[in-house]
Protein backbone atom coordinates (compact mmCIF):
# COMPACT_ATOMS: atom_id res chain seq x y z
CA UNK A 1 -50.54 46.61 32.36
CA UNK A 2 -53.19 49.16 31.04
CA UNK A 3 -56.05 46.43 31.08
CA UNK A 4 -54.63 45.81 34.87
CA UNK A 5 -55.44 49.69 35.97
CA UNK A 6 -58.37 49.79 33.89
CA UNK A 7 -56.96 51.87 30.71
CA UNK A 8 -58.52 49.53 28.16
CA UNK A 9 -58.59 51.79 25.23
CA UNK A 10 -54.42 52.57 26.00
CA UNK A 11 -53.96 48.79 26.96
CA UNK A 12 -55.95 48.12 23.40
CA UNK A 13 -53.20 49.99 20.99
CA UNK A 14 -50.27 48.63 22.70
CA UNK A 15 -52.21 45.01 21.97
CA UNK A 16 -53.24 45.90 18.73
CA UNK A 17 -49.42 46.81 17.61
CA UNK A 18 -48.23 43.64 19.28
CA UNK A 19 -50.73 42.44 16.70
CA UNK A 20 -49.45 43.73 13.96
CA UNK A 21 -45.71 43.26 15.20
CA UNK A 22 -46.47 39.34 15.07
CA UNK A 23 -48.61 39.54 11.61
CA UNK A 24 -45.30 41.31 9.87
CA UNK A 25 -42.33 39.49 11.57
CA UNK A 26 -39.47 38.89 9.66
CA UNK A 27 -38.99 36.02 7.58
CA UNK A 28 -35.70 35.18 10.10
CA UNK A 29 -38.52 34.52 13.08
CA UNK A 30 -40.76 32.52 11.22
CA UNK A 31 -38.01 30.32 9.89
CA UNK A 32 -36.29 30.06 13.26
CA UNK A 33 -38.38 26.85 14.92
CA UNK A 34 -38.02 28.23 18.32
CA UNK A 35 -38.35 31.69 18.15
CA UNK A 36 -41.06 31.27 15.77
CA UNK A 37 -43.01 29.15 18.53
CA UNK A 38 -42.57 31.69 21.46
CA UNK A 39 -44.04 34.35 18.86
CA UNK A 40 -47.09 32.24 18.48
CA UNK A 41 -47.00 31.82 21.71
CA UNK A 42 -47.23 35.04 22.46
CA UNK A 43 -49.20 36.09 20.03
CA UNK A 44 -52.18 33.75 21.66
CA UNK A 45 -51.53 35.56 24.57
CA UNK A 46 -52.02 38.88 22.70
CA UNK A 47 -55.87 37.80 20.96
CA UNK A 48 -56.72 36.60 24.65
CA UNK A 49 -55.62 39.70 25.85
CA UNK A 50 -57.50 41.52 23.11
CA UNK A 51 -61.08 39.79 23.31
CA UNK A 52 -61.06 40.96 27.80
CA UNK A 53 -60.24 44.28 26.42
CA UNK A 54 -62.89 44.53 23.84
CA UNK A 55 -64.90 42.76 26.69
CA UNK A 56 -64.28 45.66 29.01
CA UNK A 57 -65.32 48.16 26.88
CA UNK A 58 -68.24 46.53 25.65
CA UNK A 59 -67.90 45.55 22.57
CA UNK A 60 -69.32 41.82 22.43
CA UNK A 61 -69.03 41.30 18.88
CA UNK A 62 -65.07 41.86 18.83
CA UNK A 63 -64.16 40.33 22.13
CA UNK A 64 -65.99 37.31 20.88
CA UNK A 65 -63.94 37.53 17.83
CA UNK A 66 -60.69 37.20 19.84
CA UNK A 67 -61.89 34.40 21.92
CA UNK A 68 -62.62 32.56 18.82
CA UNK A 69 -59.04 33.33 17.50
CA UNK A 70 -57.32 32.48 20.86
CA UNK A 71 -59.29 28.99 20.93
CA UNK A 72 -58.61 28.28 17.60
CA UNK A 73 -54.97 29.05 18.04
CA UNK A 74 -54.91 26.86 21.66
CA UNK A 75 -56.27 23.76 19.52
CA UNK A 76 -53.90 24.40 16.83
CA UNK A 77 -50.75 24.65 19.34
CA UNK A 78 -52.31 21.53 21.34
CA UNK A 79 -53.18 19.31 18.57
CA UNK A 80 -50.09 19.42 16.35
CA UNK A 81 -48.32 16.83 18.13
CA UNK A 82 -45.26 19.11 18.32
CA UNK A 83 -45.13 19.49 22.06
CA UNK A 84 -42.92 17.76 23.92
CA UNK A 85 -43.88 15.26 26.84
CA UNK A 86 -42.65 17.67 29.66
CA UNK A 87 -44.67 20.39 28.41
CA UNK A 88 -47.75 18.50 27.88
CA UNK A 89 -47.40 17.84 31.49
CA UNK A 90 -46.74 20.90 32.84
CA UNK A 91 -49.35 23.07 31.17
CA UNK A 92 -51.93 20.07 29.95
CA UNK A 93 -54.66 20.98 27.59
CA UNK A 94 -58.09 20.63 28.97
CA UNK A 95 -60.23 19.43 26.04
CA UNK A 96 -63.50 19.64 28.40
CA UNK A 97 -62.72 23.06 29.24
CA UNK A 98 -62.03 23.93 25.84
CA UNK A 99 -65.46 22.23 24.11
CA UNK A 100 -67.79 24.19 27.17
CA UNK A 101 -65.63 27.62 25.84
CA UNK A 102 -66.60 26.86 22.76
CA UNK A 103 -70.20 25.91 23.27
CA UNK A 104 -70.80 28.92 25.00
CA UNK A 105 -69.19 31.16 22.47
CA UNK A 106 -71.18 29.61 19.61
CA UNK A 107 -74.20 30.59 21.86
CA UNK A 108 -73.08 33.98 21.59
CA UNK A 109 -73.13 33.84 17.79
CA UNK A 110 -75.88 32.14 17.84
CA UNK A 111 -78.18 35.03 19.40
CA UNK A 112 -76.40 37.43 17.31
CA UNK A 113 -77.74 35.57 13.97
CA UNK A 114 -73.89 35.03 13.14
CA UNK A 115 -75.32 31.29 12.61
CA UNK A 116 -72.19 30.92 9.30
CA UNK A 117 -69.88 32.05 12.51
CA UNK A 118 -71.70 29.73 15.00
CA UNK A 119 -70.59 26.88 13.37
């Protein structure tokens, strides 16, 4: 809601203690299948969320950061074979999409010498 109205530094430490909320979640979440996958889902939600704030207030290096997280979390949650068929189809991944996101994100590392990062 902050990032909406243009608060990024008050949207950033509600996002940064969702954040830490997911990193310490009790064991009962992450053994609970379901629960455990809307946290994660959410949780992708919350880097995205992260990297346009950082973005906003123009700090490259970390929003880039969180876009790396976010994509590596959307291949993990599209690649494990653990959706089902109706959600495949209702929210399909694009793997185009994803490969030019990640092209152009290694650029950015790239022309920041983070060539170990680029990779």
């Amino acid at each position: 809601l902050w990032c909406n109205r243009q608060g990024h530094s008050e949207g950033l430490n509600y996002l940064r203690r969702a954040q830490i909320m997911f990193e310490k979640r009790p064991d009962t979440i992450r053994q609970d299948k379901v629960f455990n996958q809307r946290s994660a889902d959410s949780y992708t939600l919350t880097m995205f969320y992260l990297a346009q704030a950082y973005g906003a207030l123009a700090k490259p290096g970390l929003s880039a950061r969180f876009c790396a997280e976010t994509m590596s979390q959307q291949l993990d949650h599209n690649t494990s074979g653990e959706r089902s068929r109706e959600a495949r189809e209702k929210d399909p991944f694009d793997c185009k999409d994803w490969v030019r996101n990640c092209c152009s994100l290694s650029d950015f590392f790239v022309n920041e010498a983070m060539f170990w990062t680029a990779k």
